[in-house]
PDB file of N, CA and C in Angstrom:
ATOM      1  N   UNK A   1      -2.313  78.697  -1.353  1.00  0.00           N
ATOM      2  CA  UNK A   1      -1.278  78.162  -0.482  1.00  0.00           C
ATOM      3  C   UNK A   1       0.065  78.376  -1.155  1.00  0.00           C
ATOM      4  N   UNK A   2       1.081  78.677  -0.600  1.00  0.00           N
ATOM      5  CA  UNK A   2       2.212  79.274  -1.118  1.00  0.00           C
ATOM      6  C   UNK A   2       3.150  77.435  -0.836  1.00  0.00           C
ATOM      7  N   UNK A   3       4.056  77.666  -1.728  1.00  0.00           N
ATOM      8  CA  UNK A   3       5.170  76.519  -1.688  1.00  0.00           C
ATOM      9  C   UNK A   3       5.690  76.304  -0.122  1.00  0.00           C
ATOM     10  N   UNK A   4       6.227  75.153  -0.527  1.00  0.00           N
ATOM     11  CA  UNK A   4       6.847  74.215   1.016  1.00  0.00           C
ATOM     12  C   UNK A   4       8.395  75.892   1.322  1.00  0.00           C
ATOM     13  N   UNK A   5       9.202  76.419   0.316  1.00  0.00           N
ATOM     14  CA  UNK A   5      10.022  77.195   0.131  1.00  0.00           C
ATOM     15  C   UNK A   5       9.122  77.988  -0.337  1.00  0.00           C
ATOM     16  N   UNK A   6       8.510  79.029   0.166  1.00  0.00           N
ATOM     17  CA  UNK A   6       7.647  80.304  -0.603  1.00  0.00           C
ATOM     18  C   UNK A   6       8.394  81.598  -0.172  1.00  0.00           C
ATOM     19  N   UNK A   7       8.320  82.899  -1.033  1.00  0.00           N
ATOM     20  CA  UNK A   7       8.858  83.855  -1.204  1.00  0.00           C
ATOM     21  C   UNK A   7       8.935  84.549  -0.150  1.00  0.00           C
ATOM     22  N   UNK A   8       8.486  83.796   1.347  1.00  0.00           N
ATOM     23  CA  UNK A   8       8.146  84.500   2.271  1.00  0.00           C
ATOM     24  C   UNK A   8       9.589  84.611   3.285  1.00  0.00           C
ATOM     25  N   UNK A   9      10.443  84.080   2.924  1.00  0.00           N
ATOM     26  CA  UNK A   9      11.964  84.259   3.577  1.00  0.00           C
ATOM     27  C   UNK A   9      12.138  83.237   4.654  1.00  0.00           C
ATOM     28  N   UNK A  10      11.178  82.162   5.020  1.00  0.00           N
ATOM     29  CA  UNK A  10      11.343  81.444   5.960  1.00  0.00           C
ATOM     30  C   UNK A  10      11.687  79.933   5.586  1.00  0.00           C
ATOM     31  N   UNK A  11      12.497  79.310   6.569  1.00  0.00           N
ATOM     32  CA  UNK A  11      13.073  77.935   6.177  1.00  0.00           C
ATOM     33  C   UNK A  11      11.997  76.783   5.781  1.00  0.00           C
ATOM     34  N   UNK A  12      12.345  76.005   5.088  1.00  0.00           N
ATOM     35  CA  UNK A  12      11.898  74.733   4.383  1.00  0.00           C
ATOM     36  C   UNK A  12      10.880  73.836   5.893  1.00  0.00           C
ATOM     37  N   UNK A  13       9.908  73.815   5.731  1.00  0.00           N
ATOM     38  CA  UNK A  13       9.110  72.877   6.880  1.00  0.00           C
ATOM     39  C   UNK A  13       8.532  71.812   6.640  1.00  0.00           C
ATOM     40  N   UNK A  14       8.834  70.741   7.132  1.00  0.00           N
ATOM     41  CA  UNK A  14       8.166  69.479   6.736  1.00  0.00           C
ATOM     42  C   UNK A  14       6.750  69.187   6.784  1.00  0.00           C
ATOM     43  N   UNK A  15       5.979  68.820   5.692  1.00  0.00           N
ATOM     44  CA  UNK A  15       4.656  68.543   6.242  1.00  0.00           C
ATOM     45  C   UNK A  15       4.329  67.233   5.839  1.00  0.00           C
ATOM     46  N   UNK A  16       3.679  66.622   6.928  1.00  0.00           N
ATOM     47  CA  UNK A  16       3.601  64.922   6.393  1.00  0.00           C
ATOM     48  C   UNK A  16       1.437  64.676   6.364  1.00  0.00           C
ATOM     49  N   UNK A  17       1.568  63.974   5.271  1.00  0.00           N
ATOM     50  CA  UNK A  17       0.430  63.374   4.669  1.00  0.00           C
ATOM     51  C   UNK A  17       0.001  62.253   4.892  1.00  0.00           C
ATOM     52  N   UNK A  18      -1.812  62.126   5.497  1.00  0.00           N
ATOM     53  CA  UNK A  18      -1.845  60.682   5.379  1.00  0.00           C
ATOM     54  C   UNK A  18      -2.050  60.194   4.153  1.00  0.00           C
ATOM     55  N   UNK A  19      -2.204  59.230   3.585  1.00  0.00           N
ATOM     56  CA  UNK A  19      -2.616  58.750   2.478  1.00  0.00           C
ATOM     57  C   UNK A  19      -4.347  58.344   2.608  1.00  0.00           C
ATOM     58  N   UNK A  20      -4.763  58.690   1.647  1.00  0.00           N
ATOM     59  CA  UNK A  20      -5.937  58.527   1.476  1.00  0.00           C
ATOM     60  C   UNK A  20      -6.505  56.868   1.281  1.00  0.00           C
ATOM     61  N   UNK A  21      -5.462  56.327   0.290  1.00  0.00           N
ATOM     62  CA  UNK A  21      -5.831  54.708   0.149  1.00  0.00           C
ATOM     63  C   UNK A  21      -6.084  54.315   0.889  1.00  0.00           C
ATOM     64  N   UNK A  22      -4.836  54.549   2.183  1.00  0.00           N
ATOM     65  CA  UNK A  22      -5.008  53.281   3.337  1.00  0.00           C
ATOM     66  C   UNK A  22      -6.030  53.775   4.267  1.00  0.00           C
ATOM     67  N   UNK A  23      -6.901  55.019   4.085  1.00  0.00           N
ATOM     68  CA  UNK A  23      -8.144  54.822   4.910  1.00  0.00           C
ATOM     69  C   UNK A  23      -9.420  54.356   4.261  1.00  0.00           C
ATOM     70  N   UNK A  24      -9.083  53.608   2.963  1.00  0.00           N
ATOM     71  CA  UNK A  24     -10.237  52.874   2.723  1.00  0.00           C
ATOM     72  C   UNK A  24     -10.911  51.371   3.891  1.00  0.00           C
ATOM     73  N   UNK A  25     -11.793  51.388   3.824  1.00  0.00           N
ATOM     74  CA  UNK A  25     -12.875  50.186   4.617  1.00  0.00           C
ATOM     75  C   UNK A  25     -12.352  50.516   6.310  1.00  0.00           C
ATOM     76  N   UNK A  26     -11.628  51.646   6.543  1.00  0.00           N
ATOM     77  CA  UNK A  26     -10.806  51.760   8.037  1.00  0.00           C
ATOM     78  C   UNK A  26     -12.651  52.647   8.849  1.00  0.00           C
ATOM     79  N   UNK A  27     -12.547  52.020   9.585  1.00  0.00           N
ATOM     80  CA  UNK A  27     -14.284  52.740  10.498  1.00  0.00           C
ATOM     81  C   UNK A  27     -13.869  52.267  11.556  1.00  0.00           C
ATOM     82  N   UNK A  28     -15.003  52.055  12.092  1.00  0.00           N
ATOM     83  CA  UNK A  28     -15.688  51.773  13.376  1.00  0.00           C
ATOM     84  C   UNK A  28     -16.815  50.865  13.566  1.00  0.00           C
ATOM     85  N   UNK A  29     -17.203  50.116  14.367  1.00  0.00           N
ATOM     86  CA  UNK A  29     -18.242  49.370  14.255  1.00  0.00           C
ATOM     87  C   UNK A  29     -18.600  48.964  13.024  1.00  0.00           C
ATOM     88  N   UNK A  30     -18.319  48.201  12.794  1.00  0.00           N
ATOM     89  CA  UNK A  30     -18.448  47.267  11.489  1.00  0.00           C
ATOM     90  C   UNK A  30     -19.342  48.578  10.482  1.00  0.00           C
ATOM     91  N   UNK A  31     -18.519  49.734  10.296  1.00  0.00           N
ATOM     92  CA  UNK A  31     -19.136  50.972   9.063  1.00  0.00           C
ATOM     93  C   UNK A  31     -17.833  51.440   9.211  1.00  0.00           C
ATOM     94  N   UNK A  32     -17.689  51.892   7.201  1.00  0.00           N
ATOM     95  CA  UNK A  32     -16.653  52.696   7.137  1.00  0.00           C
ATOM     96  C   UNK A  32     -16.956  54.102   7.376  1.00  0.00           C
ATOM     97  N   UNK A  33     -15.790  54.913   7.810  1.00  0.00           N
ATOM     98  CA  UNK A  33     -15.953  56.191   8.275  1.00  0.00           C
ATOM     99  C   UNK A  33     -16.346  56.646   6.897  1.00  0.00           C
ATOM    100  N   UNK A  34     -16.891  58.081   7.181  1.00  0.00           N
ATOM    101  CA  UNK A  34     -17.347  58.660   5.876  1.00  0.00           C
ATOM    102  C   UNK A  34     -16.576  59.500   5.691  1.00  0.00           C
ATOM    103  N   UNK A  35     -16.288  60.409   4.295  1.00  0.00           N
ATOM    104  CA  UNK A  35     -15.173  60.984   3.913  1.00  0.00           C
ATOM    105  C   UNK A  35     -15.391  62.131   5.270  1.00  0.00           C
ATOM    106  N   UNK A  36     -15.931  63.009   5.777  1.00  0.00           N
ATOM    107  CA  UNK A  36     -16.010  64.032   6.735  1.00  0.00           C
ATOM    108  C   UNK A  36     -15.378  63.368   8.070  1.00  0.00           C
ATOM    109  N   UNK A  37     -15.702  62.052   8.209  1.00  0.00           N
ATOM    110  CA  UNK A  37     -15.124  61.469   9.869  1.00  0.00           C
ATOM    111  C   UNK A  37     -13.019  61.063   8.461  1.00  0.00           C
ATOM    112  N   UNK A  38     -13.132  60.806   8.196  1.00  0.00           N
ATOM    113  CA  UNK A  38     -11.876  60.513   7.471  1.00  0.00           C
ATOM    114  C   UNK A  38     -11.098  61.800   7.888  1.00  0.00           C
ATOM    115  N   UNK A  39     -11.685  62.990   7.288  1.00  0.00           N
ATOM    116  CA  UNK A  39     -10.382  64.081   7.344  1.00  0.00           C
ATOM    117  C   UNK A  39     -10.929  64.649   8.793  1.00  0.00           C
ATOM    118  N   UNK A  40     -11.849  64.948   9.622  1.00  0.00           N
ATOM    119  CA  UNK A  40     -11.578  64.888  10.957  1.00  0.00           C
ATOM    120  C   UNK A  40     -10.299  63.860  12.125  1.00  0.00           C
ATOM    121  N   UNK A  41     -10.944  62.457  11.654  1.00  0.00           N
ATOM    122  CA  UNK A  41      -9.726  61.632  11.950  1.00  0.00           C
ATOM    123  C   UNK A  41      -8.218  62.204  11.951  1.00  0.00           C
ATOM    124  N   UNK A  42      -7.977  62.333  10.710  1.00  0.00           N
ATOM    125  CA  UNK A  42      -6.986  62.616  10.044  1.00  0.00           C
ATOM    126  C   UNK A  42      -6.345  63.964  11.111  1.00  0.00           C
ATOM    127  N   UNK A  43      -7.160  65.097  10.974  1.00  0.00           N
ATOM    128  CA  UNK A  43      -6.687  66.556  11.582  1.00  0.00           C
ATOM    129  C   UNK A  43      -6.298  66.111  12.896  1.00  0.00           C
ATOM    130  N   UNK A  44      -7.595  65.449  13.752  1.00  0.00           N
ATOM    131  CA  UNK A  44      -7.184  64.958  14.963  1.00  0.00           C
ATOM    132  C   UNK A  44      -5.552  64.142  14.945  1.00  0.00           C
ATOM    133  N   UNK A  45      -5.502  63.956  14.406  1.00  0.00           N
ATOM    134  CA  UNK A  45      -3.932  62.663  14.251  1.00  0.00           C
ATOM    135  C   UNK A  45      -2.644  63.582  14.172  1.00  0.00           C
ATOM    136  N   UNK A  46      -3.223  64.672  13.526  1.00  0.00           N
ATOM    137  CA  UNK A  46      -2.060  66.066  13.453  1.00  0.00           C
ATOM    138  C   UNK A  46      -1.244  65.324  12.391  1.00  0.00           C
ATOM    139  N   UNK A  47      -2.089  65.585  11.240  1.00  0.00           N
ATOM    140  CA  UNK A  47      -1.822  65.366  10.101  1.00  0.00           C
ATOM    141  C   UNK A  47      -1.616  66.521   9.018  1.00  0.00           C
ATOM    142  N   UNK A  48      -0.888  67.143   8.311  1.00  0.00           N
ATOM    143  CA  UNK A  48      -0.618  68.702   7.674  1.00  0.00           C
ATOM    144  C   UNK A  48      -1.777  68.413   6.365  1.00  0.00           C
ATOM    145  N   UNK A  49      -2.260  66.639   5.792  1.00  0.00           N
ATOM    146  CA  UNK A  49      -2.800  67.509   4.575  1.00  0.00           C
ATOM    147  C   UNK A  49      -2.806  65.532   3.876  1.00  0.00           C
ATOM    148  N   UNK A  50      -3.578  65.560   2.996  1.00  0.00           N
ATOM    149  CA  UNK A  50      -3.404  64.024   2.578  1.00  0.00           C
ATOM    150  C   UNK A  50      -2.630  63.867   1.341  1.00  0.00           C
ATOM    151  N   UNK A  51      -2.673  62.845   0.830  1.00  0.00           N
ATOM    152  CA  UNK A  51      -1.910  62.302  -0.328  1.00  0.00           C
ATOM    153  C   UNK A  51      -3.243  60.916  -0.891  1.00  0.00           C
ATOM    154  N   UNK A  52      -3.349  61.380  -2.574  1.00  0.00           N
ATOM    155  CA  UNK A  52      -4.449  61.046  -3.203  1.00  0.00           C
ATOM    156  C   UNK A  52      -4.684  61.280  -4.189  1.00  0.00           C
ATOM    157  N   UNK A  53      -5.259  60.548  -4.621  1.00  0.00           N
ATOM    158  CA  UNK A  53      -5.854  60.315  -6.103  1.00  0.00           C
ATOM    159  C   UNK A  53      -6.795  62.069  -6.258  1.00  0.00           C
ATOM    160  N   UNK A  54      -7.248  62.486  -7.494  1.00  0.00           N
ATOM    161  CA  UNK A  54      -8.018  63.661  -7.067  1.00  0.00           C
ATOM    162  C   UNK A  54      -9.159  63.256  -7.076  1.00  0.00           C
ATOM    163  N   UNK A  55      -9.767  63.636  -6.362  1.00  0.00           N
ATOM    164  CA  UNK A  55     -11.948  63.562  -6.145  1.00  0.00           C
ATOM    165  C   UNK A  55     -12.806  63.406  -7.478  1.00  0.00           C
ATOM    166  N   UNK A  56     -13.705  62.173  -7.361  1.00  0.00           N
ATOM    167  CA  UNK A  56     -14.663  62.303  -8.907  1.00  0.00           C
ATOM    168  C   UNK A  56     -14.911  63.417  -8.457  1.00  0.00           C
ATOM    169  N   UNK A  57     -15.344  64.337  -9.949  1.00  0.00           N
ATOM    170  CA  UNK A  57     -16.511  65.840  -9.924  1.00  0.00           C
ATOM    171  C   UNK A  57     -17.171  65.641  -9.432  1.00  0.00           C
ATOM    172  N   UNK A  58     -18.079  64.524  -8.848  1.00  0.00           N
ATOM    173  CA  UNK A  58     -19.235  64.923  -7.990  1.00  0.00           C
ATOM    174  C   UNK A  58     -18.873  64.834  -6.701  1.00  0.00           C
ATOM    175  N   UNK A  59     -17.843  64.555  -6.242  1.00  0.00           N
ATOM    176  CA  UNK A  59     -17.435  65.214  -4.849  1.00  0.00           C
ATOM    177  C   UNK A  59     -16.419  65.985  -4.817  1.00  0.00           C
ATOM    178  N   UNK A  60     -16.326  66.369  -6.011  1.00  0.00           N
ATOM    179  CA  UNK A  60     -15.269  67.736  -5.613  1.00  0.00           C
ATOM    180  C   UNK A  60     -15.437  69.218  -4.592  1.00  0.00           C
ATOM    181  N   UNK A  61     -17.210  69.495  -5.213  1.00  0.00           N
ATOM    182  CA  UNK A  61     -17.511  70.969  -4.007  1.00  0.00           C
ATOM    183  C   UNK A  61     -17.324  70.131  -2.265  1.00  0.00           C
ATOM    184  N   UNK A  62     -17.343  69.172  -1.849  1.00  0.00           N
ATOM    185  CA  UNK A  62     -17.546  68.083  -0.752  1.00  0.00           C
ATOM    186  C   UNK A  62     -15.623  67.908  -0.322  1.00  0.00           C
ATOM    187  N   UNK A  63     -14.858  67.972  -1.016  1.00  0.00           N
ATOM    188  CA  UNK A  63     -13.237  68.017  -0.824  1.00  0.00           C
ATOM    189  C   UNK A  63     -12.883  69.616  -1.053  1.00  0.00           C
ATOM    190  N   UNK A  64     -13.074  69.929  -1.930  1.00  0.00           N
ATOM    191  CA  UNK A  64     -12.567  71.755  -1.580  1.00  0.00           C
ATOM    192  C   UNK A  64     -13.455  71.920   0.195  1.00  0.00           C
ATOM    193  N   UNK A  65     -14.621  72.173   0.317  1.00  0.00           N
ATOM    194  CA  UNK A  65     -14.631  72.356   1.350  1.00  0.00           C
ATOM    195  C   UNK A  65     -14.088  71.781   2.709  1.00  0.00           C
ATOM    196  N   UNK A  66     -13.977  70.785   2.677  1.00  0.00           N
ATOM    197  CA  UNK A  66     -13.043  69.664   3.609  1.00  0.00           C
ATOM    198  C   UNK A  66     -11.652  70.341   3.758  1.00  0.00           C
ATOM    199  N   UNK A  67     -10.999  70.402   2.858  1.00  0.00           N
ATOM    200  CA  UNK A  67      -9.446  70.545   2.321  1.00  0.00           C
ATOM    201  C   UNK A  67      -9.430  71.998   3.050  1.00  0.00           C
ATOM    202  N   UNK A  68     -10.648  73.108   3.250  1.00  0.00           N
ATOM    203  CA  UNK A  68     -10.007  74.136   3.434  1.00  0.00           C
ATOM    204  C   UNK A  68     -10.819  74.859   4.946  1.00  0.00           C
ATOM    205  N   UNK A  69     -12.069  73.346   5.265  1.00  0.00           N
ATOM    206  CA  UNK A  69     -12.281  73.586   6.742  1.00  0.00           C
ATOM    207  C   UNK A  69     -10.494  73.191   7.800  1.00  0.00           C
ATOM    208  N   UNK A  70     -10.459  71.969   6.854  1.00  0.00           N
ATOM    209  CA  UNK A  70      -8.753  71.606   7.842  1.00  0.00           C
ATOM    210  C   UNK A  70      -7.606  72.269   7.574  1.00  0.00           C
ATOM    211  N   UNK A  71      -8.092  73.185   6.566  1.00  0.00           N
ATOM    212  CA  UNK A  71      -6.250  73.778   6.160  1.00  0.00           C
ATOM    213  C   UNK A  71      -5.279  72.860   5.495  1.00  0.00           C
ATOM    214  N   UNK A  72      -5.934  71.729   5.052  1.00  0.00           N
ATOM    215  CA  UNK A  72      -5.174  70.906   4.708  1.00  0.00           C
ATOM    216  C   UNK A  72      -4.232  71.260   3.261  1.00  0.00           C
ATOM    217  N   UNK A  73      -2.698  70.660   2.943  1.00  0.00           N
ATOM    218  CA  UNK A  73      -2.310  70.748   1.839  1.00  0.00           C
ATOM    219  C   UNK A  73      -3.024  69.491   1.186  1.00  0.00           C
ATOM    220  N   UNK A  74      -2.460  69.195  -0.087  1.00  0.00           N
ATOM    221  CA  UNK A  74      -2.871  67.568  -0.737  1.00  0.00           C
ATOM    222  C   UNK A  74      -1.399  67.806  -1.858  1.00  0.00           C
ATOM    223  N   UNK A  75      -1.128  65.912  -1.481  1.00  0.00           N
ATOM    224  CA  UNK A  75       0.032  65.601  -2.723  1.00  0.00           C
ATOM    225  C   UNK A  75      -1.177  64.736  -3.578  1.00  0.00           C
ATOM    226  N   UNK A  76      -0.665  64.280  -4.392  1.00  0.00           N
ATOM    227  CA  UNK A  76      -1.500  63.799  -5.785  1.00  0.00           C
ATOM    228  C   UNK A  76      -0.673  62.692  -6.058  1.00  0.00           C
ATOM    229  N   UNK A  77      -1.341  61.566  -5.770  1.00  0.00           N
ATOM    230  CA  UNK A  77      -0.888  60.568  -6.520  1.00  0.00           C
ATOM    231  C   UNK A  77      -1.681  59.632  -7.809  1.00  0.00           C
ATOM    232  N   UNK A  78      -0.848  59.274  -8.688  1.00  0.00           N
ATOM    233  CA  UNK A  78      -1.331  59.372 -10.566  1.00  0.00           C
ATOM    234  C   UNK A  78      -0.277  58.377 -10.913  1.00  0.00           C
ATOM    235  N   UNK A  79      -1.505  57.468 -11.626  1.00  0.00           N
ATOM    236  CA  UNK A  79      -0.867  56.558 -12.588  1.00  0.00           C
ATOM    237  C   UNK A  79      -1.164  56.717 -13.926  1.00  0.00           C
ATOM    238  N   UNK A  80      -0.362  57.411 -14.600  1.00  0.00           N
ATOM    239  CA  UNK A  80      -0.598  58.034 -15.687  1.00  0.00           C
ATOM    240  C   UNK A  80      -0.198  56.828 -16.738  1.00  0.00           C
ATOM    241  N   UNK A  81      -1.000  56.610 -18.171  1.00  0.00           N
ATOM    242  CA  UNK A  81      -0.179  55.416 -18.818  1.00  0.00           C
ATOM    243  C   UNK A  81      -0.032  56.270 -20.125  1.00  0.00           C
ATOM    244  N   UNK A  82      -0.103  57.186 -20.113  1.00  0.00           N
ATOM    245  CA  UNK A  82       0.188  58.093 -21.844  1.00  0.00           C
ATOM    246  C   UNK A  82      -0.037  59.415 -21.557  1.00  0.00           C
ATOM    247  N   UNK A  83       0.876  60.216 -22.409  1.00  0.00           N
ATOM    248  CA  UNK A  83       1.121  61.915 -22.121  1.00  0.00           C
ATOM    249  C   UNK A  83       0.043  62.319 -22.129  1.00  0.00           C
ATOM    250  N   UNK A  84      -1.028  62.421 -22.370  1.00  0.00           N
ATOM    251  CA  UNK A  84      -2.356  62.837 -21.978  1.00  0.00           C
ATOM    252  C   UNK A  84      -3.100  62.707 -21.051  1.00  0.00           C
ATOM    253  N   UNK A  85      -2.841  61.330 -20.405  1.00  0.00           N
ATOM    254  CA  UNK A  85      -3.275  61.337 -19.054  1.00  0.00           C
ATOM    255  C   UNK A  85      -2.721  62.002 -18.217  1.00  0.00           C
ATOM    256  N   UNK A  86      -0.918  62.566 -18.083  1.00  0.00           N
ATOM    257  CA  UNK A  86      -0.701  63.410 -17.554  1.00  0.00           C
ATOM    258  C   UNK A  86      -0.820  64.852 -17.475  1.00  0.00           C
ATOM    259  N   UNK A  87      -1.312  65.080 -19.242  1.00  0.00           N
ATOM    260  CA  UNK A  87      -1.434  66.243 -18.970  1.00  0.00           C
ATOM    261  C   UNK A  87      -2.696  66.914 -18.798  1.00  0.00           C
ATOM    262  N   UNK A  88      -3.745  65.825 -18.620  1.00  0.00           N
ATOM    263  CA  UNK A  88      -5.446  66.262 -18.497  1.00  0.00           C
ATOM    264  C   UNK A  88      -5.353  66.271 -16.559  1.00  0.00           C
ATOM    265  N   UNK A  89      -4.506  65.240 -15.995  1.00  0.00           N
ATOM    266  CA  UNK A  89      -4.057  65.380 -14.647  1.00  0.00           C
ATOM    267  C   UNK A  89      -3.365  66.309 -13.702  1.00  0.00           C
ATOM    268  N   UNK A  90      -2.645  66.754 -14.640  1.00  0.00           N
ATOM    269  CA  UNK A  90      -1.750  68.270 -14.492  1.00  0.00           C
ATOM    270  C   UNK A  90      -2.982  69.574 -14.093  1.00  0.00           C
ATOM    271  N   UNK A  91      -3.362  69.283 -15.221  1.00  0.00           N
ATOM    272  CA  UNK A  91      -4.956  70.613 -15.516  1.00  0.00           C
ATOM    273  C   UNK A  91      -5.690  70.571 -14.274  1.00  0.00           C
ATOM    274  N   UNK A  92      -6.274  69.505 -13.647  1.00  0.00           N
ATOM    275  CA  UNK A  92      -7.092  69.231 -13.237  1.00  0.00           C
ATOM    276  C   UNK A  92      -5.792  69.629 -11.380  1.00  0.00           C
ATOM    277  N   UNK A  93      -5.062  68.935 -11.484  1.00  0.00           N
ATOM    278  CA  UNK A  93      -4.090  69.520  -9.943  1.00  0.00           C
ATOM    279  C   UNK A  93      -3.994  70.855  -9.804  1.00  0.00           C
ATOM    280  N   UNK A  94      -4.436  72.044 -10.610  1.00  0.00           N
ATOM    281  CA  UNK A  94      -3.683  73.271 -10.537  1.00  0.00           C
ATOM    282  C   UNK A  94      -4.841  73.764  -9.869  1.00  0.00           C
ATOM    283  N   UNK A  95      -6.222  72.983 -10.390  1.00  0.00           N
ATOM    284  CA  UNK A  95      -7.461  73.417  -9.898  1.00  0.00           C
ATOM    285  C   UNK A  95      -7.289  73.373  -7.793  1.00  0.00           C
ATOM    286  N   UNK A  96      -6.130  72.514  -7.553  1.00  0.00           N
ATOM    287  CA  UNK A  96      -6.701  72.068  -6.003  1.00  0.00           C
ATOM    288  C   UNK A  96      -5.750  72.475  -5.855  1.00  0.00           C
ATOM    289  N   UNK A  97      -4.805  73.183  -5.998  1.00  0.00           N
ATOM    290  CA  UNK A  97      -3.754  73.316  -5.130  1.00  0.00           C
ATOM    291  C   UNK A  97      -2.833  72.144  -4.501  1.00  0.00           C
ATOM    292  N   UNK A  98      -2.595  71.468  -5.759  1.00  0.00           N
ATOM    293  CA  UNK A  98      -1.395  70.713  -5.016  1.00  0.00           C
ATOM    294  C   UNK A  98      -0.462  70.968  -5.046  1.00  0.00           C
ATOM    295  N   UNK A  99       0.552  70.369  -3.946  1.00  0.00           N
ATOM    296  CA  UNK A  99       1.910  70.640  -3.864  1.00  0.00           C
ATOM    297  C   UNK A  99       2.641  69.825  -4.643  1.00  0.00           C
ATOM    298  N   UNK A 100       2.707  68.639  -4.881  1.00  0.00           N
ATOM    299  CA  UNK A 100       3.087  67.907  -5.463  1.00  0.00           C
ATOM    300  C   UNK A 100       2.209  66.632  -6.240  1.00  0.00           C
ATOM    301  N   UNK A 101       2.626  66.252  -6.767  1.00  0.00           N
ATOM    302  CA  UNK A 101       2.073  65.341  -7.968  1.00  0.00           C
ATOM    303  C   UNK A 101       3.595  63.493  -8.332  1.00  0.00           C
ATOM    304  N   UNK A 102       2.910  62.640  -7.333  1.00  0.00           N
ATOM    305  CA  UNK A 102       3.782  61.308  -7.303  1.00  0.00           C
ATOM    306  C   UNK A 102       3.285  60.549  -8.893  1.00  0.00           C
ATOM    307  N   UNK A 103       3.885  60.954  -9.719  1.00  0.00           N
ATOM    308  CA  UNK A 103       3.439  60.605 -11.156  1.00  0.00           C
ATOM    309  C   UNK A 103       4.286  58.905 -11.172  1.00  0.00           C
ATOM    310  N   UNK A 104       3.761  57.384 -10.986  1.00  0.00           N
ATOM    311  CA  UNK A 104       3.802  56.553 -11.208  1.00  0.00           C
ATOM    312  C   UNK A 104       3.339  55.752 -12.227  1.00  0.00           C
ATOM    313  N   UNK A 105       4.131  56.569 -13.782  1.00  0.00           N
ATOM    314  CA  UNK A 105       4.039  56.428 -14.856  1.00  0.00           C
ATOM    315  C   UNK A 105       4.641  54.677 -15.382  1.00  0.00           C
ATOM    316  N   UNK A 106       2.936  54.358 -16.296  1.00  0.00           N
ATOM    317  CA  UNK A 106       2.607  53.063 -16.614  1.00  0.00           C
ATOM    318  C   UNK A 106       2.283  51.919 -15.376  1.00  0.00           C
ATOM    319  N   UNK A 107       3.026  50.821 -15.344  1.00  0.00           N
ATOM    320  CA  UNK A 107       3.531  49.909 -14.351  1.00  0.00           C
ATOM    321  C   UNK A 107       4.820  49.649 -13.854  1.00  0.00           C
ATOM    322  N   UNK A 108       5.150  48.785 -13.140  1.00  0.00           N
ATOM    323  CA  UNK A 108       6.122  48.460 -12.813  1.00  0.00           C
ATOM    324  C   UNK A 108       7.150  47.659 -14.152  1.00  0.00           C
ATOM    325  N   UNK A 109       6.051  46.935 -14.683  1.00  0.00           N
ATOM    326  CA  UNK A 109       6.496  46.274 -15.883  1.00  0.00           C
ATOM    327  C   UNK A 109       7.173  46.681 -17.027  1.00  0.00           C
ATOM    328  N   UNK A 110       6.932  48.012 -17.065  1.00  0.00           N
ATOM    329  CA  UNK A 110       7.110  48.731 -18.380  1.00  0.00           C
ATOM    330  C   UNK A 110       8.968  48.740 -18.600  1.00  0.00           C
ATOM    331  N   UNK A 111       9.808  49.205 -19.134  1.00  0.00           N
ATOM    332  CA  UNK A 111      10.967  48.790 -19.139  1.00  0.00           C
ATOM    333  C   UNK A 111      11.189  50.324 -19.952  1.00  0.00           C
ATOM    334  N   UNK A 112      12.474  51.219 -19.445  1.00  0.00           N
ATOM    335  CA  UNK A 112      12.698  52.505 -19.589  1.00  0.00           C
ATOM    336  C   UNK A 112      12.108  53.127 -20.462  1.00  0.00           C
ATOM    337  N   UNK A 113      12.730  52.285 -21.708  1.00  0.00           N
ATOM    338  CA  UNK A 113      12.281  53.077 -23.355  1.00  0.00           C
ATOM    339  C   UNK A 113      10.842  53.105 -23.214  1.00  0.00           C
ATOM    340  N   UNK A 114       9.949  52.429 -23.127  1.00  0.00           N
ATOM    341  CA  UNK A 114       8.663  52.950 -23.341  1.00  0.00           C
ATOM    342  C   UNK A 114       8.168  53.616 -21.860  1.00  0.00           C
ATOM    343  N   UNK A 115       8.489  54.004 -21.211  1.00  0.00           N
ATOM    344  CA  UNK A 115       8.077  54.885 -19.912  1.00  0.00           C
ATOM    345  C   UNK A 115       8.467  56.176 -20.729  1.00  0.00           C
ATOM    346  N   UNK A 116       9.522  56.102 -21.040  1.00  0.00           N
ATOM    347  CA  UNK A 116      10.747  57.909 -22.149  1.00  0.00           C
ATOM    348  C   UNK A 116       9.821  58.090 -22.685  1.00  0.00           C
ATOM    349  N   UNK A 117       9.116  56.998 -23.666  1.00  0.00           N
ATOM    350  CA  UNK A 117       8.162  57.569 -24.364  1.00  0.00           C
ATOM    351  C   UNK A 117       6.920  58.085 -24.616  1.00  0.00           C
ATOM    352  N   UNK A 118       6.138  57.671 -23.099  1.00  0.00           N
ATOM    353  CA  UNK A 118       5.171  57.982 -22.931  1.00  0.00           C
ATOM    354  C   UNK A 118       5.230  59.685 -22.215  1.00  0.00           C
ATOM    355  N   UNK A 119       6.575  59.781 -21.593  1.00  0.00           N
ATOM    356  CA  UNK A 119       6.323  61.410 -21.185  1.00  0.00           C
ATOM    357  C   UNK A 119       7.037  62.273 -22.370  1.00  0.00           C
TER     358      UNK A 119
END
């Protein structure tokens, strides 16, 4: 998948994401949808692509295929608490093709100097 701006000469296009969190426990009849009714949902909704944590390995072959029956992009969202978690997270995004990466480094709590220092 080429960038939101890719070398291809055409203008900047918005693509909006659902978030993956907020379709946790979201179903039907007292059952949550399963990840396959999730990104069906989702496509149906005319949705470009989700925003999410990345997939344990054992459902990763189960999201590449998903991600590229819908055409979907994916942003990455990461709570990284030390330069290694970002950069074993980094490694692991290049594998899926993300576009972006919402790095929500430590907590809220943390106070500048030690956020500086953790990247």
């Amino acid at each position: 998948m080429t960038g939101m701006n890719s070398a291809i000469n055409q203008p900047p296009r918005m693509i909006i994401h659902q978030s993956m969190w907020s379709m946790i426990n979201y179903g039907s009849h007292n059952r949550e949808w399963s990840l396959e009714e999730k990104f069906e949902r989702i496509a149906e909704a005319g949705f470009d692509g989700i925003f999410g944590s990345l997939p344990e390995p054992s459902e990763e072959k189960q999201w590449r295929n998903l991600m590229e029956q819908y055409k979907f992009s994916f942003g990455l969202e990461s709570f990284p608490s030390k330069r290694e978690d970002l950069r074993r997270l980094m490694e692991r995004a290049k594998d899926f093709d993300v576009q972006y990466v919402n790095a929500q480094v430590g907590n809220a709590f943390m106070t500048d100097d030690v956020v500086v220092a953790l990247s």
